[in-house]
C-alpha atoms as a PDB file:
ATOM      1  CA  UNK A   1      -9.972  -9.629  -5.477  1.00  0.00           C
ATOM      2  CA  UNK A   2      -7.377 -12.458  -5.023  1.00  0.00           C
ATOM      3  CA  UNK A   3      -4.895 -12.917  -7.617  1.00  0.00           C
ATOM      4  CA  UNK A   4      -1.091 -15.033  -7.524  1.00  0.00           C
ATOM      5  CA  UNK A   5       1.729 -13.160  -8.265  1.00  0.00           C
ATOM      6  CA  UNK A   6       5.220 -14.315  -7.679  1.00  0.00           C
ATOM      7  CA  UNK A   7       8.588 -13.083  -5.956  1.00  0.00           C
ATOM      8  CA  UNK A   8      11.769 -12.610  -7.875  1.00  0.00           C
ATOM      9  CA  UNK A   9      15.323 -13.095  -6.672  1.00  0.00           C
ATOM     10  CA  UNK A  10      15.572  -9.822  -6.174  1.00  0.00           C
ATOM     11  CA  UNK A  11      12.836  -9.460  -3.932  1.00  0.00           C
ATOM     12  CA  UNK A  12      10.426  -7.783  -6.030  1.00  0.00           C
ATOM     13  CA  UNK A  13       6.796  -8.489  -6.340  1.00  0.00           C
ATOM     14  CA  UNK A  14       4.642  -7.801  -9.095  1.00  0.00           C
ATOM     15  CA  UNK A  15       1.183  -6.687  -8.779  1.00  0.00           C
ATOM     16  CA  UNK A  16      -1.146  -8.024 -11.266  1.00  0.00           C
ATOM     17  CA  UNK A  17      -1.986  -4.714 -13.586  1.00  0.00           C
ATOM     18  CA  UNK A  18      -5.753  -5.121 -12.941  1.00  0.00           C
ATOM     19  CA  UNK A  19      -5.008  -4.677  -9.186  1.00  0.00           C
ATOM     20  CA  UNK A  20      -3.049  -1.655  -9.760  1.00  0.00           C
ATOM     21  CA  UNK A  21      -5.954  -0.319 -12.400  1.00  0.00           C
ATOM     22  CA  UNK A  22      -8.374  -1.078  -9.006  1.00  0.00           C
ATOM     23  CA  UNK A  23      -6.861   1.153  -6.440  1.00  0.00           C
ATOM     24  CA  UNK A  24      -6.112   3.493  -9.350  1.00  0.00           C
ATOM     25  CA  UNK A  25      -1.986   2.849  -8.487  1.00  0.00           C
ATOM     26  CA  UNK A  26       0.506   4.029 -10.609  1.00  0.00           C
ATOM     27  CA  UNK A  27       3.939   4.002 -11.304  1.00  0.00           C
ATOM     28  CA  UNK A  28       5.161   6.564  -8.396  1.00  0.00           C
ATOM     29  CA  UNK A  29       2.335   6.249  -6.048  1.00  0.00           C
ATOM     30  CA  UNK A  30       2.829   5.671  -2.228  1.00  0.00           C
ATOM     31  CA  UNK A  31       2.426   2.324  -0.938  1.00  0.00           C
ATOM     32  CA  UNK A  32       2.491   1.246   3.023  1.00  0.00           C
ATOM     33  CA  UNK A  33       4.104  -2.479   3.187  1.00  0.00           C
ATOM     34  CA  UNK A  34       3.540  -4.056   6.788  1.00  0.00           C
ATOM     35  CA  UNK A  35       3.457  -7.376   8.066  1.00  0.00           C
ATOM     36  CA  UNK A  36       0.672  -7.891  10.833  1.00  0.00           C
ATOM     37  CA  UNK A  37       0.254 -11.098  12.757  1.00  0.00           C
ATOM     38  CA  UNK A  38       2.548 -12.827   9.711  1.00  0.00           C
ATOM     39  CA  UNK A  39       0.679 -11.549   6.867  1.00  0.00           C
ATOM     40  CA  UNK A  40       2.584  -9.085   4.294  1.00  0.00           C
ATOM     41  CA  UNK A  41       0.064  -5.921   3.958  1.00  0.00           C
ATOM     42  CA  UNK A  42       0.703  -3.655   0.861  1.00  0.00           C
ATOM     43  CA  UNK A  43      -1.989  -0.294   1.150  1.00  0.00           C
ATOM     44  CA  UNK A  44      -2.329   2.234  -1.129  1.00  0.00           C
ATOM     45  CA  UNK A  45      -2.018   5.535   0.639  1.00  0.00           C
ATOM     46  CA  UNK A  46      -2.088   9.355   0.208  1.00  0.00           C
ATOM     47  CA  UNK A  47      -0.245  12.028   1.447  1.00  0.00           C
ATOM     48  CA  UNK A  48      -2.425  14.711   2.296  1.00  0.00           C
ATOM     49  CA  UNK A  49      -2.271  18.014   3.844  1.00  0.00           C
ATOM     50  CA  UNK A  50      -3.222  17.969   7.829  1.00  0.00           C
ATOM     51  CA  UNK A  51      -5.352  20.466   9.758  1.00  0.00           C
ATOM     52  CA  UNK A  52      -2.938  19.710  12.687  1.00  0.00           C
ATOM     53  CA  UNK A  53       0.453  20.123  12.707  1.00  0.00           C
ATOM     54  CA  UNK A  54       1.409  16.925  12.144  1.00  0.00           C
ATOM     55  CA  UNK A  55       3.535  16.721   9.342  1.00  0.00           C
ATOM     56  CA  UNK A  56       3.308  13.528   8.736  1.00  0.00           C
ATOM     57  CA  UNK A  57      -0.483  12.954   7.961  1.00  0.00           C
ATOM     58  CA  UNK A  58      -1.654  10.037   5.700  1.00  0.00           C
ATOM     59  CA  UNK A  59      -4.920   9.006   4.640  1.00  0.00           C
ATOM     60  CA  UNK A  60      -5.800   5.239   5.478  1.00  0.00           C
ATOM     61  CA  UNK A  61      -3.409   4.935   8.144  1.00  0.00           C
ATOM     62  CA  UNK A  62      -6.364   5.045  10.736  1.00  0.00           C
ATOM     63  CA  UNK A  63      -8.020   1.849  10.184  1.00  0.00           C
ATOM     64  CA  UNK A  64      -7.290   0.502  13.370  1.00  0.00           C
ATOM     65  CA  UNK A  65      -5.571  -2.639  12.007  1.00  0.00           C
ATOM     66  CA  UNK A  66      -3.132  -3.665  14.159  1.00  0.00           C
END
């Protein structure tokens, strides 16, 4: 899905609602923003409880996109 949104003065982007509706977003969900090889990637992600002790465990981070 491929839609144009724009950037305000602020720096703000809007996502286009059907996006959001997608990936099941909402207002307060966790996003990961990272820019890889000059392209700005915004992933939905979960925080989720991890059988090790890493405290910091969250789904989708292990895509191996890097």
């Amino acid at each position: 899905m491929t839609m144009l949104s724009y950037l305000t003065p602020d720096g703000q982007v809007t996502i286009p609602r059907s996006i959001l509706k997608s990936l099941n977003i909402t207002g307060g969900s966790d996003v990961l923003i990272e820019v890889i090889r000059g392209q700005l990637i915004i992933r939905k992600i979960e925080v989720i409880e991890a059988e090790s002790d890493d405290p910091c465990a969250i789904a989708g981070l292990d895509t191996g996109i890097y």
